[in-house]
Protein backbone atom coordinates (compact mmCIF):
# COMPACT_ATOMS: atom_id res chain seq x y z
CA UNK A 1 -57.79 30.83 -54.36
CA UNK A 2 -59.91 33.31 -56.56
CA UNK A 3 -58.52 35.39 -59.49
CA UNK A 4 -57.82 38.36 -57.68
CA UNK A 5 -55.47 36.62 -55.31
CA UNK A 6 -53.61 34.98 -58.19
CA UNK A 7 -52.86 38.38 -59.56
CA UNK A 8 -51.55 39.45 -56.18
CA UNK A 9 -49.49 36.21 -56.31
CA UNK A 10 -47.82 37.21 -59.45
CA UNK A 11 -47.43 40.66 -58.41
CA UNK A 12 -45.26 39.84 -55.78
CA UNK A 13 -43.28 36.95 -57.66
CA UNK A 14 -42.19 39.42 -60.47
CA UNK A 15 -40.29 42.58 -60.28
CA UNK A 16 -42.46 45.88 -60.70
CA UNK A 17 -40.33 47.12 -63.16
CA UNK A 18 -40.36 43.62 -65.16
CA UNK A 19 -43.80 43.41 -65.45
CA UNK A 20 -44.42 47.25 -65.90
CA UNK A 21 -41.63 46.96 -68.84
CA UNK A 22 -43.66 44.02 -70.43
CA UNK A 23 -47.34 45.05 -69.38
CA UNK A 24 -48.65 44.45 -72.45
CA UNK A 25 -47.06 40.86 -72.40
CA UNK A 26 -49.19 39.06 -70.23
CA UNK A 27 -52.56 38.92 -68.56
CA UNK A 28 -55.95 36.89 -68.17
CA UNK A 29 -57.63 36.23 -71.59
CA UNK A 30 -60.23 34.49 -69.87
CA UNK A 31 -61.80 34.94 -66.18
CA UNK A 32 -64.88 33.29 -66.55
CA UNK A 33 -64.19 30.68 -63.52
CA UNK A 34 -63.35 33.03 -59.95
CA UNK A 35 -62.48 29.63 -57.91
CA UNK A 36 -59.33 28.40 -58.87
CA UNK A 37 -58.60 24.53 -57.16
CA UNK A 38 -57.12 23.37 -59.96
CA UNK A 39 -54.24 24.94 -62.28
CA UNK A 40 -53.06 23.32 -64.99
CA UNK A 41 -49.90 24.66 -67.04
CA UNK A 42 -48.43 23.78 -70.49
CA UNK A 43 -46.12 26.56 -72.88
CA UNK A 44 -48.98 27.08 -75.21
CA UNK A 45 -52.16 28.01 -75.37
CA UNK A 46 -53.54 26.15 -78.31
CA UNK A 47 -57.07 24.27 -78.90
CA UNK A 48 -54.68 21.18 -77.85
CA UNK A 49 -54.25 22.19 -74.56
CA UNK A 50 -57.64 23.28 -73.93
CA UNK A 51 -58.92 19.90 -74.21
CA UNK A 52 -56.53 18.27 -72.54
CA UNK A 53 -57.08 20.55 -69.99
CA UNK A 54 -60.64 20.19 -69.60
CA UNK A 55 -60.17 16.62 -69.61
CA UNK A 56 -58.72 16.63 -65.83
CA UNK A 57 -61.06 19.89 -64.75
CA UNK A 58 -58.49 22.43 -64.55
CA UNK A 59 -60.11 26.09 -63.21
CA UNK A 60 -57.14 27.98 -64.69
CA UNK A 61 -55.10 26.81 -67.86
CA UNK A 62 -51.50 29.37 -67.18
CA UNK A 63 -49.04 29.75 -70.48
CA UNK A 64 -46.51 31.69 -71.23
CA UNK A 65 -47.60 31.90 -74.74
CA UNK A 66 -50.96 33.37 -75.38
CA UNK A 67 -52.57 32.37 -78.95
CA UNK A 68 -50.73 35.25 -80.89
CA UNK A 69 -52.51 37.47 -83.32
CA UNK A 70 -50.46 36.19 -86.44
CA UNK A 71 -52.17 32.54 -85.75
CA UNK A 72 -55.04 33.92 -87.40
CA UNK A 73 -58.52 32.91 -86.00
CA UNK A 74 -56.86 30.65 -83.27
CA UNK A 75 -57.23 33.26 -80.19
CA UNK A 76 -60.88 33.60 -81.12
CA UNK A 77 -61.65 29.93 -81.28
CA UNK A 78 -59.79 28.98 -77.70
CA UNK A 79 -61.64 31.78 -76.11
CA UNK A 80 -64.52 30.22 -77.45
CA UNK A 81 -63.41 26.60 -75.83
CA UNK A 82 -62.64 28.35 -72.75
CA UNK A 83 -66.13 29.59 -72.37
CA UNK A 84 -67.59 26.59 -73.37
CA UNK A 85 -65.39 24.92 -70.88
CA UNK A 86 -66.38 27.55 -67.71
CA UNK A 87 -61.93 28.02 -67.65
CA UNK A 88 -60.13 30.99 -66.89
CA UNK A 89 -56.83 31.49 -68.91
CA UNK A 90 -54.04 33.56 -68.04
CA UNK A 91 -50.22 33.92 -69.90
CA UNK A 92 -47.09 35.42 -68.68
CA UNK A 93 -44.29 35.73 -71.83
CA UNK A 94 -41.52 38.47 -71.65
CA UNK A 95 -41.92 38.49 -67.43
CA UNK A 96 -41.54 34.67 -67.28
CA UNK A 97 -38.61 34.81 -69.79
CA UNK A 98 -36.60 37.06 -67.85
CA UNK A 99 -37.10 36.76 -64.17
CA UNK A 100 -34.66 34.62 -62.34
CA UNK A 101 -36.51 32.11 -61.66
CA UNK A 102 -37.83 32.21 -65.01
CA UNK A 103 -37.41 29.58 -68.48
CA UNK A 104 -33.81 29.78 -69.19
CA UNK A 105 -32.64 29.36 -65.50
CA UNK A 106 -35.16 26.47 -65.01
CA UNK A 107 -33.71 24.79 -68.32
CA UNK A 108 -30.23 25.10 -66.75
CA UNK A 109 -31.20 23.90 -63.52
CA UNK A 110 -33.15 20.87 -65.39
CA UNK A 111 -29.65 19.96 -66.93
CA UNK A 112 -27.34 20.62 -63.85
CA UNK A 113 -25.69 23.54 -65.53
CA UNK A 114 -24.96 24.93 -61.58
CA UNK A 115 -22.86 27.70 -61.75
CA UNK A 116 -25.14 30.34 -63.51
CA UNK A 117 -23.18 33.60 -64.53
CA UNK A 118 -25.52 35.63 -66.31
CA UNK A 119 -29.33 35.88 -66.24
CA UNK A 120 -31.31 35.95 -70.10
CA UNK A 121 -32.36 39.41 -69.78
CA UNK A 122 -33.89 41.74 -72.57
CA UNK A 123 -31.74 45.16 -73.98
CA UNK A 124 -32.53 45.94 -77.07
CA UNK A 125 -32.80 41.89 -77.76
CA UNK A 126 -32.44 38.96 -76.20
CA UNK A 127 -29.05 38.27 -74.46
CA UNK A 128 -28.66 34.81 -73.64
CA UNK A 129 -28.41 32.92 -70.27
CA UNK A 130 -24.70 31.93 -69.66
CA UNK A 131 -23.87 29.41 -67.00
CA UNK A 132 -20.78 26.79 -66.66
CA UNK A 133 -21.05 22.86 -65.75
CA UNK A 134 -19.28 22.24 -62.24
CA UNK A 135 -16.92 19.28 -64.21
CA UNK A 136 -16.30 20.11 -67.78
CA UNK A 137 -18.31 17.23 -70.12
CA UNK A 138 -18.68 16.10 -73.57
CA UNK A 139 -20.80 17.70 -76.33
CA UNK A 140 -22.24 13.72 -76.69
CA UNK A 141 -22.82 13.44 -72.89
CA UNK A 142 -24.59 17.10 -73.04
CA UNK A 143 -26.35 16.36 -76.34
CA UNK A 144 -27.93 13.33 -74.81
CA UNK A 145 -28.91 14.90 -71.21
CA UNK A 146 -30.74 17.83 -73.19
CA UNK A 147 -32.53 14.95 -75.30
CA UNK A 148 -33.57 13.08 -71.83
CA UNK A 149 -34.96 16.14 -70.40
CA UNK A 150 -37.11 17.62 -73.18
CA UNK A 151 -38.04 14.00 -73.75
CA UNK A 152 -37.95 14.67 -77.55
CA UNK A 153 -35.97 14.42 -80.76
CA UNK A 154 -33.34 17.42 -81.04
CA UNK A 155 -31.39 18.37 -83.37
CA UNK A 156 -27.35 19.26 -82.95
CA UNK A 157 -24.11 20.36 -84.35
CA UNK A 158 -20.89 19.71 -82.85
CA UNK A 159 -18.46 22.42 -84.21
CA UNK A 160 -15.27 22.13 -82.38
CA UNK A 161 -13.38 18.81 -79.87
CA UNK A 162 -13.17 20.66 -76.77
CA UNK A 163 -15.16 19.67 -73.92
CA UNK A 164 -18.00 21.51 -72.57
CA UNK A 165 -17.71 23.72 -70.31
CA UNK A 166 -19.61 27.37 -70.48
CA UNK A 167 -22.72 27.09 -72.05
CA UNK A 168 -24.88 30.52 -73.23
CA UNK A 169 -28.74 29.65 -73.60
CA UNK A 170 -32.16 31.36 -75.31
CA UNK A 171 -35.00 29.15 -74.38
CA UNK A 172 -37.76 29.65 -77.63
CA UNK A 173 -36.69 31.26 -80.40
CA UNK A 174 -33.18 32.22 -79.68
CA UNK A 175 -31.88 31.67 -83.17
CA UNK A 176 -30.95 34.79 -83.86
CA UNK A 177 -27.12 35.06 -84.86
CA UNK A 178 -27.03 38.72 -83.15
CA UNK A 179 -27.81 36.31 -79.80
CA UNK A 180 -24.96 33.42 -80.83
CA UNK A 181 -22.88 36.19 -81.17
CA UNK A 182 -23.19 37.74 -77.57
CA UNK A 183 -22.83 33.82 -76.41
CA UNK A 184 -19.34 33.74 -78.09
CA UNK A 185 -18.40 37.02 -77.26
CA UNK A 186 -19.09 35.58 -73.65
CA UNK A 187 -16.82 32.93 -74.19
CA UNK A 188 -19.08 30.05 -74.51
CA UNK A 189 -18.09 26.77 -76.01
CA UNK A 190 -22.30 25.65 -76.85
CA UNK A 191 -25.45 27.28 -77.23
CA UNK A 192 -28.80 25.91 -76.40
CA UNK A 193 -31.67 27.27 -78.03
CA UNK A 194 -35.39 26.57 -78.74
CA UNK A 195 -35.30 27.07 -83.24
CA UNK A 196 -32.47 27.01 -85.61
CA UNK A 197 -32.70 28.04 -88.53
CA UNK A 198 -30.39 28.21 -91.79
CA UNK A 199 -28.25 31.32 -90.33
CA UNK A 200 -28.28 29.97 -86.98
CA UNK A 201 -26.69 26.88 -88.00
CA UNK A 202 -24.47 29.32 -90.83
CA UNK A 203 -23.34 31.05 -88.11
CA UNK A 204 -22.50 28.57 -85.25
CA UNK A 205 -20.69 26.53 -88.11
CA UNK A 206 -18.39 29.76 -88.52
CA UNK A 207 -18.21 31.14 -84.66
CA UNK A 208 -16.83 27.47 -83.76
CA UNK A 209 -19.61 27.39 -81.13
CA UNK A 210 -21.94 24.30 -80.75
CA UNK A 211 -24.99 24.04 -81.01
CA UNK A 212 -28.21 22.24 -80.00
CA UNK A 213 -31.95 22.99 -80.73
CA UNK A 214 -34.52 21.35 -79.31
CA UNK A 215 -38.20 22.34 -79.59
CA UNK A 216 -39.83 26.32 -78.81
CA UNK A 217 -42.40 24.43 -76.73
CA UNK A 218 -40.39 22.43 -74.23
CA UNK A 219 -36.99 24.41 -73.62
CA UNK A 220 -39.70 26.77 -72.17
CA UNK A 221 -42.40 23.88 -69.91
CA UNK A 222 -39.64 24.10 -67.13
CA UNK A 223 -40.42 28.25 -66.80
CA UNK A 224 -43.89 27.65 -66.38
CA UNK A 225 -43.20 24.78 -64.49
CA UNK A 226 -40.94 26.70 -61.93
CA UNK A 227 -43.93 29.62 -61.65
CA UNK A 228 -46.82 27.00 -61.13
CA UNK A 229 -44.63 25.62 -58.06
CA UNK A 230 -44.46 28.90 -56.71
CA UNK A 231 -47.85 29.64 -57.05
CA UNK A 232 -48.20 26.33 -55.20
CA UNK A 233 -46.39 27.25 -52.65
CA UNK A 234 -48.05 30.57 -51.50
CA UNK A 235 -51.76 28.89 -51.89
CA UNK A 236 -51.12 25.17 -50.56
CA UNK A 237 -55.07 24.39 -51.09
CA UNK A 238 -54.53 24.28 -55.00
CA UNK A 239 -53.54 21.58 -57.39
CA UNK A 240 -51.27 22.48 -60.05
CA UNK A 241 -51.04 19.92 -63.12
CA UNK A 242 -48.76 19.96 -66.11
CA UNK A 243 -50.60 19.41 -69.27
CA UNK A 244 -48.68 17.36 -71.27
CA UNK A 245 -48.49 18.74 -75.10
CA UNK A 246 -47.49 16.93 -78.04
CA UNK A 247 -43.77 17.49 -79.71
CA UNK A 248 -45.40 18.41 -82.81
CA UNK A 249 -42.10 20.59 -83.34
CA UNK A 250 -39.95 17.37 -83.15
CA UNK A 251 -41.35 14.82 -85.63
């Protein structure tokens, strides 16, 4: 696989109109390697993950986070590595978090939450993922699958005795209240989210609506993880690896 057929790849995984609405949200940052054998895929793209990375001779390192502007200096230095390392680098953000196949539904799927309802999509702001357990559980049964799966320390509030049932998601940073609120408008019982913060946890506390926060970086791995597979699958010849990141977020 070269670069210009792992564009065309992407092309035809994502809506037109998804990736024309966020065209300024994803892209190559780096082509300086044309044949791709090896992809390797984390949520970040941080000096971390370059080296890791390089370590098992990836071609292509995909994210769905570039390194943002406001993490001043960073971008320039992992371009740098990149170069240094002959690696191509490519992210996909707003696409990947609102294609059907994209992070939230791949975090629901990851925790058996079956029966998904509505699709995270973006209008005017995030509205959340919403999807119901086939047998109704407990927050302490849930609480402890979500810590299992993102393999990490989470954090949790339990806010009312009923079991759980319908459960509205934001993978990353869904801890917005205007967000909670659309979940309990929707009639869900938890909400799942990558950061909390004092008025998410305000807010949940008063709604009645659990809630659990685990880490920006891994609510989001199983997106990336879902694409890489499907990149997989239209170009058999390549090796996809996850790059395993630390849970700085969690300590």
């Amino acid at each position: 696989m070269n670069l210009d057929r792992f564009e065309d790849t992407i092309k035809s995984l994502f809506p037109e109109e998804l990736l024309s609405e966020f065209h300024d949200d994803y892209g190559f940052t780096s082509c300086v390697k044309n044949e791709i054998n090896r992809v390797g895929y984390c949520t970040n793209l941080s000096l971390e993950a370059i080296e890791l990375a390089a370590a098992q001779n990836i071609d292509l390192l995909l994210t769905h986070h570039d390194a943002w502007d406001f993490l001043y200096g960073l971008r320039d230095v992992c371009m740098e590595k990149l170069k240094e390392y002959n690696m191509s680098h490519f992210y996909i953000h707003g696409p990947l978090d609102y294609v059907e196949f994209g992070t939230c539904t791949s975090l629901m799927n990851e925790l058996e939450v079956n029966n998904i309802i509505q699709l995270s999509i973006y209008d005017e702001g995030d509205i959340p993922g919403i999807g119901e357990l086939a047998e109704p559980q407990s927050f302490e049964v849930l609480t402890e699958k979500t810590t299992q799966t993102l393999n990490e320390n989470l954090r949790a509030w339990k806010h009312h005795d009923r079991p759980v049932k319908r459960i509205g998601m934001v993978t990353g940073a869904g801890h917005s209240s205007n967000t909670i609120k659309k979940a309990v408008d929707a009639g869900c019982d938890t909400y799942i989210t990558g950061e909390a913060t004092l008025y998410s946890i305000q807010y949940a506390q008063f709604a009645g609506i659990n809630l659990i926060a685990g880490s920006h970086t891994f609510t989001e791995i199983f997106g990336v993880e879902s694409l890489a597979k499907k990149i997989k699958e239209q170009h058999e010849e390549i090796s996809i690896v996850r790059i395993e990141e630390s849970h700085f977020e969690a300590r």
